[in-house]
Protein backbone atom coordinates (compact mmCIF):
# COMPACT_ATOMS: atom_id res chain seq x y z
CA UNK A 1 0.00 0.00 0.00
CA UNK A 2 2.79 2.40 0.84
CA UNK A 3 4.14 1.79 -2.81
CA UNK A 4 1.18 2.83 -4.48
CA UNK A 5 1.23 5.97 -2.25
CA UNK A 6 4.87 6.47 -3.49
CA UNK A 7 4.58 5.99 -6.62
CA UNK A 8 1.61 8.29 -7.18
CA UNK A 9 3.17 10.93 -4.96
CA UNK A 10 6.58 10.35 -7.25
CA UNK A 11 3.90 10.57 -10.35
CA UNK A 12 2.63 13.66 -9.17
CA UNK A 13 5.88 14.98 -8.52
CA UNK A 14 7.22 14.06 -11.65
CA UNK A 15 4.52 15.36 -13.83
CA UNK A 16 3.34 18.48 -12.17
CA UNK A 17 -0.25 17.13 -12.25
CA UNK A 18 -2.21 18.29 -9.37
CA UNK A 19 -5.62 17.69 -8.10
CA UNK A 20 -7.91 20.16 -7.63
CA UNK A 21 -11.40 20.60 -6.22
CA UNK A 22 -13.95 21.66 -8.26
CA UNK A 23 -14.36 25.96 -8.26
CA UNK A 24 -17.42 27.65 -6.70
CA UNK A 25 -18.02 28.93 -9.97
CA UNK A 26 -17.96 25.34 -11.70
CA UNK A 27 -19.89 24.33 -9.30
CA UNK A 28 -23.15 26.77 -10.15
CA UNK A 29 -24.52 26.41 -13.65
CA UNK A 30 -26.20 29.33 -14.84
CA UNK A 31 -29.12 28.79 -16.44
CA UNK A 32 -30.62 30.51 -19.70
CA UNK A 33 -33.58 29.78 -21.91
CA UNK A 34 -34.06 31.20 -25.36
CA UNK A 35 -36.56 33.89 -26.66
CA UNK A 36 -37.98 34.12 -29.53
CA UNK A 37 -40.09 36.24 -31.57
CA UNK A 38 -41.75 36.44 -35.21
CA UNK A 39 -40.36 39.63 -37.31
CA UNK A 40 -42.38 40.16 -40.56
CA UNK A 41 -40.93 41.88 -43.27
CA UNK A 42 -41.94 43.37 -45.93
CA UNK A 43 -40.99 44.15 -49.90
CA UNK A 44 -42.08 46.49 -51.88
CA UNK A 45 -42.18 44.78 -55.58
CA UNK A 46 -41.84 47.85 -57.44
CA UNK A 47 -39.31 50.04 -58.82
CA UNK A 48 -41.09 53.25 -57.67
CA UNK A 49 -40.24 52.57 -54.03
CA UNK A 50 -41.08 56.72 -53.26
CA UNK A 51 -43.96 56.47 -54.94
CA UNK A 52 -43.45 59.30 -57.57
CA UNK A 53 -45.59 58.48 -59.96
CA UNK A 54 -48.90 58.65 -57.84
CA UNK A 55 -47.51 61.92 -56.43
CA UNK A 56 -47.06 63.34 -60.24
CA UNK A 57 -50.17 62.09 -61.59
CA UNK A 58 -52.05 63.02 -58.41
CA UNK A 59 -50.44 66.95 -58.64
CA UNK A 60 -51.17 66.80 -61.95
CA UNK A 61 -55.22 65.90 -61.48
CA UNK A 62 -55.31 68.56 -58.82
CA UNK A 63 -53.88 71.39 -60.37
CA UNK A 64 -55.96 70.58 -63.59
CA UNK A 65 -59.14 70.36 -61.22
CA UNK A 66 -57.66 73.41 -59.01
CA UNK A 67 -57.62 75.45 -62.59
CA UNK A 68 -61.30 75.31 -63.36
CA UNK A 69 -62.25 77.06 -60.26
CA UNK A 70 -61.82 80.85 -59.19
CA UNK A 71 -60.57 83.54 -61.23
CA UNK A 72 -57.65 85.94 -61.20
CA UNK A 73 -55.57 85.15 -58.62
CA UNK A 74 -58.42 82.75 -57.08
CA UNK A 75 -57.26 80.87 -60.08
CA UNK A 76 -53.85 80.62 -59.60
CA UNK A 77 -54.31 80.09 -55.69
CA UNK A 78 -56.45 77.18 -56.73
CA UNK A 79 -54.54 75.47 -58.99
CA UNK A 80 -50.79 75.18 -56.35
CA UNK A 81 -53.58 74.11 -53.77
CA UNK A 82 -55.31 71.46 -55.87
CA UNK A 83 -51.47 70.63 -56.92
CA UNK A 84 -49.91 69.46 -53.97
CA UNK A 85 -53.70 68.27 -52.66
CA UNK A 86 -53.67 66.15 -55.60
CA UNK A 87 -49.83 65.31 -54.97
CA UNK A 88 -50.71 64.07 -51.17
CA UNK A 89 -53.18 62.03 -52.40
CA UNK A 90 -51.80 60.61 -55.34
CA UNK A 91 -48.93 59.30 -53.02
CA UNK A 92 -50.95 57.29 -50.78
CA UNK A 93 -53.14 55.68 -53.17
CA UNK A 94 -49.53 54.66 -54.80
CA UNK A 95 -48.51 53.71 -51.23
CA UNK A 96 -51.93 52.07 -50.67
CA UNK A 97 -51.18 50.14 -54.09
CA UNK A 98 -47.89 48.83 -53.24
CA UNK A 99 -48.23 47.65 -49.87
CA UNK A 100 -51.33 45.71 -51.58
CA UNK A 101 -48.90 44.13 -54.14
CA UNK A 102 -45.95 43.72 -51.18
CA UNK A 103 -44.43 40.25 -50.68
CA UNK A 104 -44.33 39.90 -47.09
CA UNK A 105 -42.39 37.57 -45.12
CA UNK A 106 -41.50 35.96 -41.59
CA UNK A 107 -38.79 34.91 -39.84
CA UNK A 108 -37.49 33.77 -36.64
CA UNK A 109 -35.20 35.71 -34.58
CA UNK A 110 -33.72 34.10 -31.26
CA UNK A 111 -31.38 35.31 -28.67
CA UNK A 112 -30.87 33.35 -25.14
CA UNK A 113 -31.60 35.33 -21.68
CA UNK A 114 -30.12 34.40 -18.51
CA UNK A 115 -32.47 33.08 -15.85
């Protein structure tokens, strides 16, 4: 028996190994859990992505409309206001349009949280 204790002592000696207890901080596993959460996106499947031409055709109709009421400078004050009226609503029936016509899509994002 006291060659066995020898010879590991001389092993442990010889080697450098050393035994060690288990840490404190080995010892206590933190635990996490993962959240997750749906993201949608969305894709605009058009070229016009600021909608310009529903603002242009829209400022267009307005200031056309605007034109055929008042007179003198009534006139003129009625066509710029039909104009960009016309403009504001011209861009969200294009944005209206597209969002209709959007490709939409989900995915999965996941991060893990400590308990």
């Amino acid at each position: 028996m006291k060659t066995h204790l020898l010879a590991a002592a001389a092993f442990v000696l010889a080697t450098g190994a050393a035994v060690t207890a288990p840490t404190a901080q080995a010892q206590s596993h933190r635990s996490q859990h993962q959240v997750c959460r749906d993201v949608e996106t969305k894709q605009i499947n058009s070229s016009d992505d600021h909608r310009v031409a529903g603002t242009a055709i829209g400022a267009v109709a307005g200031g056309l409309l605007g034109n055929q009421v008042g007179h003198g400078k009534g006139k003129t004050v009625a066509t710029v206001g039909g104009a960009v009226a016309g403009g504001v609503v011209g861009n969200q029936v294009q944005k209206a349009h597209q969002n209709n016509n959007a490709t939409y899509e989900t995915h999965r994002e996941c991060h893990w949280v400590d308990d």
